[in-house]
PDB file of N, CA and C in Angstrom:
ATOM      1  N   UNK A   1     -75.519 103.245  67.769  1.00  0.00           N
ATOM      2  CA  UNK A   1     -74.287 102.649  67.352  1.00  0.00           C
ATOM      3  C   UNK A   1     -73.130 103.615  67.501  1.00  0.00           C
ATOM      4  N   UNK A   2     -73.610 104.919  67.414  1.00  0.00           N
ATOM      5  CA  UNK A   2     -72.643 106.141  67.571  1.00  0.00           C
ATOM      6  C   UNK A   2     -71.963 105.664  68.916  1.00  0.00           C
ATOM      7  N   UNK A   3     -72.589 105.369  69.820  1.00  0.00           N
ATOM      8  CA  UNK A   3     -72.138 105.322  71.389  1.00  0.00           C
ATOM      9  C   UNK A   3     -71.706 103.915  71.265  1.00  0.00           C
ATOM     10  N   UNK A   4     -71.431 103.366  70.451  1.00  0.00           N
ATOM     11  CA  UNK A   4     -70.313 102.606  70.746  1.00  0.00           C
ATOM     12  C   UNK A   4     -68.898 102.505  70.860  1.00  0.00           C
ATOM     13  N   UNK A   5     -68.450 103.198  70.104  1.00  0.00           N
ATOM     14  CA  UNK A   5     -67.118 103.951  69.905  1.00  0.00           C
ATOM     15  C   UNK A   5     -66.779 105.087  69.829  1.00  0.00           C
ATOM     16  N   UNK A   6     -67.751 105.859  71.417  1.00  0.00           N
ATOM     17  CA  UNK A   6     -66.994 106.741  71.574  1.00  0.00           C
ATOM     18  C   UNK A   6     -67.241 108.039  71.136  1.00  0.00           C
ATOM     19  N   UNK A   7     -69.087 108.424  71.347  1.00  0.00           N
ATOM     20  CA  UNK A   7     -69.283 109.997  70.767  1.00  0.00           C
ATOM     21  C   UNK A   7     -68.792 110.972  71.002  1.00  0.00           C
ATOM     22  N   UNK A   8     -68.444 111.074  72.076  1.00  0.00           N
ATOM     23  CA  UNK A   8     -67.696 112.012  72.385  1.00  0.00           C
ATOM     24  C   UNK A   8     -66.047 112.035  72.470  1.00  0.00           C
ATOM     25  N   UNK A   9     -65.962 113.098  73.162  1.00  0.00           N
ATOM     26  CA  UNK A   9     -64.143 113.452  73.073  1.00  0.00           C
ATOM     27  C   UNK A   9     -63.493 112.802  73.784  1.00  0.00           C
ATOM     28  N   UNK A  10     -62.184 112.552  74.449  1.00  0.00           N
ATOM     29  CA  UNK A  10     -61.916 111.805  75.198  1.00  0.00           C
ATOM     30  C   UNK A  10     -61.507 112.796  76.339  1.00  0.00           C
ATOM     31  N   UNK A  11     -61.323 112.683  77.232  1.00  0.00           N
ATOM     32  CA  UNK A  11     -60.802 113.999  78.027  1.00  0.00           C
ATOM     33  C   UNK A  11     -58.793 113.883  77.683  1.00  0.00           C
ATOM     34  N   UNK A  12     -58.601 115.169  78.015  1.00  0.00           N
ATOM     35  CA  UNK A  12     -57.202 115.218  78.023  1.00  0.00           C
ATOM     36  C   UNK A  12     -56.232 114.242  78.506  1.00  0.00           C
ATOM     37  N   UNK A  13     -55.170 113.996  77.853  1.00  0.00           N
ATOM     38  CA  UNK A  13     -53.547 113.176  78.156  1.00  0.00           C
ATOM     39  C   UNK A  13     -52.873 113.301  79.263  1.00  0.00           C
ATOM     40  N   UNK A  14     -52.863 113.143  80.792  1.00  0.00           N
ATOM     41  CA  UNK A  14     -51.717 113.695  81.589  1.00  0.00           C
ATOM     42  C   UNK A  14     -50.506 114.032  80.579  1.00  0.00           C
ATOM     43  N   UNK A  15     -50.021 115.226  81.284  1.00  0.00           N
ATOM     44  CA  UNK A  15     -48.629 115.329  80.805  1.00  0.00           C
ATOM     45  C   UNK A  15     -47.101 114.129  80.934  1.00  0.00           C
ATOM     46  N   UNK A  16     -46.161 114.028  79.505  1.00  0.00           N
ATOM     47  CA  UNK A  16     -45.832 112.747  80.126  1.00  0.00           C
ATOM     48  C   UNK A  16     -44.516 112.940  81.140  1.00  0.00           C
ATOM     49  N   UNK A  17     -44.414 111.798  81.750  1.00  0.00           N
ATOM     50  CA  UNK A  17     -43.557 112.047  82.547  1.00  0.00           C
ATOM     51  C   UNK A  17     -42.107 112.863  82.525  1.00  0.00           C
ATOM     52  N   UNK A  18     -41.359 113.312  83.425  1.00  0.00           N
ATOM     53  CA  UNK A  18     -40.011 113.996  82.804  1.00  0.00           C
ATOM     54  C   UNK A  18     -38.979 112.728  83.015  1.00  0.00           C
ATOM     55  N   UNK A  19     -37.732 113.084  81.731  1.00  0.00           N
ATOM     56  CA  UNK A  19     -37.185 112.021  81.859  1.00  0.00           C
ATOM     57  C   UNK A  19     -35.972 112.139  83.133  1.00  0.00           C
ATOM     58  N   UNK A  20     -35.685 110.902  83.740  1.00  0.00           N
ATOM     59  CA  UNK A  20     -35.419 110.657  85.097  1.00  0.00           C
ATOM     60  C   UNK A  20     -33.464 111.429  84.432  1.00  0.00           C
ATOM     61  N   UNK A  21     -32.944 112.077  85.260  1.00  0.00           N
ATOM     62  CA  UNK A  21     -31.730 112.427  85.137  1.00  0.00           C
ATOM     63  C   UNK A  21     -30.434 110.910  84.764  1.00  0.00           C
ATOM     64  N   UNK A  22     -28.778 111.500  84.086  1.00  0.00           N
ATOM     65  CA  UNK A  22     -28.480 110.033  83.935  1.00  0.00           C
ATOM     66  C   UNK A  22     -27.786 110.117  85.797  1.00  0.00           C
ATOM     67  N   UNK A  23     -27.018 108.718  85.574  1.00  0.00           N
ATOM     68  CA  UNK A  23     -26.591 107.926  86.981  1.00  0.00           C
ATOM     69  C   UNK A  23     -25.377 108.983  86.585  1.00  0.00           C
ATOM     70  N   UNK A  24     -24.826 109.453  88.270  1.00  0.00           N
ATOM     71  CA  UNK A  24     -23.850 110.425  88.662  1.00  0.00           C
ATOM     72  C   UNK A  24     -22.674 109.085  88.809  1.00  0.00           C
ATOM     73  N   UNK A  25     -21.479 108.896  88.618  1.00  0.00           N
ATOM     74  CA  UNK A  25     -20.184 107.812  88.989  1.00  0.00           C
ATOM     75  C   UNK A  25     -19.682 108.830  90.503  1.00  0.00           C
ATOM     76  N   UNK A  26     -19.953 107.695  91.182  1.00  0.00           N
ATOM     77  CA  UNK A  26     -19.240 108.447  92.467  1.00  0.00           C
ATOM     78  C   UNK A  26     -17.463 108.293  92.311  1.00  0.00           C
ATOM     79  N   UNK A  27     -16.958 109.369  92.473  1.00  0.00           N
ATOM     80  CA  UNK A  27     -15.067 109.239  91.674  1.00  0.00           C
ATOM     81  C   UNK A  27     -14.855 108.385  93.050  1.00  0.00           C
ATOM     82  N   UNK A  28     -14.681 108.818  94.570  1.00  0.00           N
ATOM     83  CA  UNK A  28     -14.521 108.451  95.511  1.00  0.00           C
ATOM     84  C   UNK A  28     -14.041 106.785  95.032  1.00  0.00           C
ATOM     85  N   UNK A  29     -15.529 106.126  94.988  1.00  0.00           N
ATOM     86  CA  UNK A  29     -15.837 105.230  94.878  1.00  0.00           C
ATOM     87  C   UNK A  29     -15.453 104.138  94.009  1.00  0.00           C
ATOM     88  N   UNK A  30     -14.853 104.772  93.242  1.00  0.00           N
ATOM     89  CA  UNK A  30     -14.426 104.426  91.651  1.00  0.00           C
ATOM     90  C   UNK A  30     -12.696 104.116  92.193  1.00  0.00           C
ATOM     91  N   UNK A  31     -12.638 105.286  92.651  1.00  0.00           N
ATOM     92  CA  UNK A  31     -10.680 104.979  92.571  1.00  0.00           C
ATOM     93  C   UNK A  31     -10.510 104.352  93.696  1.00  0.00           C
ATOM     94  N   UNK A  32     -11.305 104.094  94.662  1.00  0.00           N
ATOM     95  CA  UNK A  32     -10.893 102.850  95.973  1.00  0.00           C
ATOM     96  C   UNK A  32     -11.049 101.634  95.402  1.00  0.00           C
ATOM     97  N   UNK A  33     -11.829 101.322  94.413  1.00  0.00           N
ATOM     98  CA  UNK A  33     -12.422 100.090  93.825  1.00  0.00           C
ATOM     99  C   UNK A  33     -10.795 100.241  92.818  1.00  0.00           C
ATOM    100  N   UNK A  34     -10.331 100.628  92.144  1.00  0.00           N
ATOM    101  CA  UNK A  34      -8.987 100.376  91.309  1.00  0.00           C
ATOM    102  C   UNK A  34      -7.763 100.310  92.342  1.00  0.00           C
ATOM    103  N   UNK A  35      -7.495 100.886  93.659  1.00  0.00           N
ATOM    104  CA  UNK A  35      -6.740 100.907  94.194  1.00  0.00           C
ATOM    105  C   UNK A  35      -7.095  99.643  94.762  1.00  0.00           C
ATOM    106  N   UNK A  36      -8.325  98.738  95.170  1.00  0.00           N
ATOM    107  CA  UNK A  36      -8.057  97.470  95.948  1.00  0.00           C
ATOM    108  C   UNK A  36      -7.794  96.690  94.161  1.00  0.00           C
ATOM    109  N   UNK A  37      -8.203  96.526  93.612  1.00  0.00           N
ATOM    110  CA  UNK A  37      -7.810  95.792  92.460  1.00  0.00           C
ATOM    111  C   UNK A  37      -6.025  95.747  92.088  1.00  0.00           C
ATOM    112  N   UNK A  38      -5.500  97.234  91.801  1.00  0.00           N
ATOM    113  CA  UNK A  38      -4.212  97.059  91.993  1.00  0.00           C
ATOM    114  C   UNK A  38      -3.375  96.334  93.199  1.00  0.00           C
ATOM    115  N   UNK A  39      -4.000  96.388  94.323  1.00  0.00           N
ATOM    116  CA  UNK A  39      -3.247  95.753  95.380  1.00  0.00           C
ATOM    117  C   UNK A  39      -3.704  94.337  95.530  1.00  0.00           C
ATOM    118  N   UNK A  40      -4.232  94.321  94.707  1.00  0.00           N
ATOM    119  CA  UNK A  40      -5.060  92.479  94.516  1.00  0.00           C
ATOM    120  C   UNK A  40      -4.147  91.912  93.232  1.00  0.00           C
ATOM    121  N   UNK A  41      -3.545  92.671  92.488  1.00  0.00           N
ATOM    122  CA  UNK A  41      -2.784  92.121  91.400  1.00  0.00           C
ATOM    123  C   UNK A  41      -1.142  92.208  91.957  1.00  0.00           C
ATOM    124  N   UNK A  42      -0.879  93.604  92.506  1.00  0.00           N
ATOM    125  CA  UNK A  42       0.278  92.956  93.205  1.00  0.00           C
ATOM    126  C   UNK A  42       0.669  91.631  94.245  1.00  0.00           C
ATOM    127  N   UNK A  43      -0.271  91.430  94.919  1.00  0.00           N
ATOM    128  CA  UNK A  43      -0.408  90.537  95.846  1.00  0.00           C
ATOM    129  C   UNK A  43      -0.155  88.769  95.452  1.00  0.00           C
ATOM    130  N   UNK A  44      -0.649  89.177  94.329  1.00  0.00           N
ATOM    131  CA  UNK A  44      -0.483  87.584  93.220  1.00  0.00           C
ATOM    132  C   UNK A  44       0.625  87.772  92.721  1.00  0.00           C
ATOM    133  N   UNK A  45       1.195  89.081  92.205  1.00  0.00           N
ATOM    134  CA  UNK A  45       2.413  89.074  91.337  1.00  0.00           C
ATOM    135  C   UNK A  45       3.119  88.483  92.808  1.00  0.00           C
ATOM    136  N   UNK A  46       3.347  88.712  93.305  1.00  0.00           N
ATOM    137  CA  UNK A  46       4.465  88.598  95.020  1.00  0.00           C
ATOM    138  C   UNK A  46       4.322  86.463  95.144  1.00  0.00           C
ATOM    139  N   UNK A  47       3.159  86.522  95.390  1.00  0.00           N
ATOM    140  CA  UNK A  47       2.705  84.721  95.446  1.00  0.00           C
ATOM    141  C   UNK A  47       3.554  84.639  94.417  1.00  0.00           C
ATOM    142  N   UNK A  48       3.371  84.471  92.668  1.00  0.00           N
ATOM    143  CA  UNK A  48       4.093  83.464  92.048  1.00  0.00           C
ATOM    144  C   UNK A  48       5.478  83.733  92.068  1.00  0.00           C
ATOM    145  N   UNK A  49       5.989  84.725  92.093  1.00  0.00           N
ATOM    146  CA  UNK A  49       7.487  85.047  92.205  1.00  0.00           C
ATOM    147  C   UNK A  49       8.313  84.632  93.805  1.00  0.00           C
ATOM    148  N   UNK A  50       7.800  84.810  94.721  1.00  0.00           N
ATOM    149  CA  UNK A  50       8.588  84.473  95.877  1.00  0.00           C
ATOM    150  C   UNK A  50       7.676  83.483  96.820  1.00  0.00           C
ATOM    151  N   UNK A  51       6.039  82.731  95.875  1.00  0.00           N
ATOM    152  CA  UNK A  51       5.317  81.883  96.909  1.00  0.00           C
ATOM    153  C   UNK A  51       4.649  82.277  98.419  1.00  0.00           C
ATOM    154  N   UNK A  52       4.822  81.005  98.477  1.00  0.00           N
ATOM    155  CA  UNK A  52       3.726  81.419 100.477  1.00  0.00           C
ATOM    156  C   UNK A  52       4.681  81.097 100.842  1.00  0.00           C
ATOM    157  N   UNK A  53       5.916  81.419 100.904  1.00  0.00           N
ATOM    158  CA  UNK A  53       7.382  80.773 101.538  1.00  0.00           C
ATOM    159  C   UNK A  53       7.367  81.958 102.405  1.00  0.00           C
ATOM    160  N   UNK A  54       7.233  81.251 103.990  1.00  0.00           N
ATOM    161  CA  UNK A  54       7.693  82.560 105.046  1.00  0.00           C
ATOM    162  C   UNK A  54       9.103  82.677 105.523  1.00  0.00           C
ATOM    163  N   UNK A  55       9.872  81.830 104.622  1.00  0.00           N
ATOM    164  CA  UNK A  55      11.585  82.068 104.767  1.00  0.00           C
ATOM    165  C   UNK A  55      11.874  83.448 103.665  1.00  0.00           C
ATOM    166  N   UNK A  56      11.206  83.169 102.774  1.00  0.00           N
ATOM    167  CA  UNK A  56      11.489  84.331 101.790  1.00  0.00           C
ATOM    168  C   UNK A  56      12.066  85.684 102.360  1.00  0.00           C
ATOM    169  N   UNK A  57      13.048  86.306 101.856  1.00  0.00           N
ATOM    170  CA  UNK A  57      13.830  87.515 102.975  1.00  0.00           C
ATOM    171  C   UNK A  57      12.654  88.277 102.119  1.00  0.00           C
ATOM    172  N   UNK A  58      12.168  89.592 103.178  1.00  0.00           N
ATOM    173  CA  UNK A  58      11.319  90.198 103.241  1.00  0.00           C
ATOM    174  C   UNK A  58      11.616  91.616 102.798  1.00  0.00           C
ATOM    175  N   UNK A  59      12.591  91.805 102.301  1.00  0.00           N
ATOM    176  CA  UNK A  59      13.361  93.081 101.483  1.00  0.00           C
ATOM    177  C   UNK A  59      13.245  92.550  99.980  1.00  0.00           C
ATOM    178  N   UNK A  60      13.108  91.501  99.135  1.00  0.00           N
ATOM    179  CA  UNK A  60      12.642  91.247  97.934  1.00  0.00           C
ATOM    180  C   UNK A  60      11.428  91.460  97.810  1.00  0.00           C
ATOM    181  N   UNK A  61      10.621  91.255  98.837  1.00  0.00           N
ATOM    182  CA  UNK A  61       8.980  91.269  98.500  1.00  0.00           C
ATOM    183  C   UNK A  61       8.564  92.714  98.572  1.00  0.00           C
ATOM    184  N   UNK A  62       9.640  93.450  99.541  1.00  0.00           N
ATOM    185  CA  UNK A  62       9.166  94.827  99.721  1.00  0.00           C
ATOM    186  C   UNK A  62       9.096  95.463  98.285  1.00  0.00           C
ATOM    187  N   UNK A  63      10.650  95.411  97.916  1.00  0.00           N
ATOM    188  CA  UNK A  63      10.899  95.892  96.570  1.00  0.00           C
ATOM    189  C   UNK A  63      10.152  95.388  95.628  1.00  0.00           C
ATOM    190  N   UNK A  64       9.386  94.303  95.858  1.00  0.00           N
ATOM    191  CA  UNK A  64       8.651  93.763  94.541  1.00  0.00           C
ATOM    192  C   UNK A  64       7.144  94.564  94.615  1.00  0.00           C
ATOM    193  N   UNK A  65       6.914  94.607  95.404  1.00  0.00           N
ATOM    194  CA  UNK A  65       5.863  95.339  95.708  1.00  0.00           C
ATOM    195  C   UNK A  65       5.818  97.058  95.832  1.00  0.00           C
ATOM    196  N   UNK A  66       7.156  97.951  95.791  1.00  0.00           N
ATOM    197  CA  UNK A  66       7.310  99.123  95.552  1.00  0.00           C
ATOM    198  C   UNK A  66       7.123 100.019  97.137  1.00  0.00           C
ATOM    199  N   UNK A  67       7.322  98.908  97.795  1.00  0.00           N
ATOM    200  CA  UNK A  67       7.341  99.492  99.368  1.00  0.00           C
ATOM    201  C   UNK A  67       8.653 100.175  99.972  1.00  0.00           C
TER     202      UNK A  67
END
């Protein structure tokens, strides 16, 4: 009945794993992703203020846009 559970020792635990490092933010990556977002919010600010109107004089939109 002894050898049912186990007379003996168990052999040793692998060691446990190491923990995996954290995630690096690539900056690169980060500030191209805010720079298309900013130019995605100007782009709408420009639409509701002067529309898809291609008469619109093109020196308001510049200035609206900081060009």
């Amino acid at each position: 009945m002894s050898n049912l559970f186990g007379g003996s020792k168990p052999a040793a635990l692998p060691p446990p794993m190491p923990i995996p490092p954290p995630p690096t933010i690539d900056q690169a990556a980060q500030n191209q992703s805010n720079q298309n977002q900013m130019r995605q919010r100007r782009g709408a600010a420009a639409n509701v203020l002067a529309g898809s109107n291609p008469g619109a004089p093109a020196t308001q939109l510049a200035k609206l846009l900081g060009e």
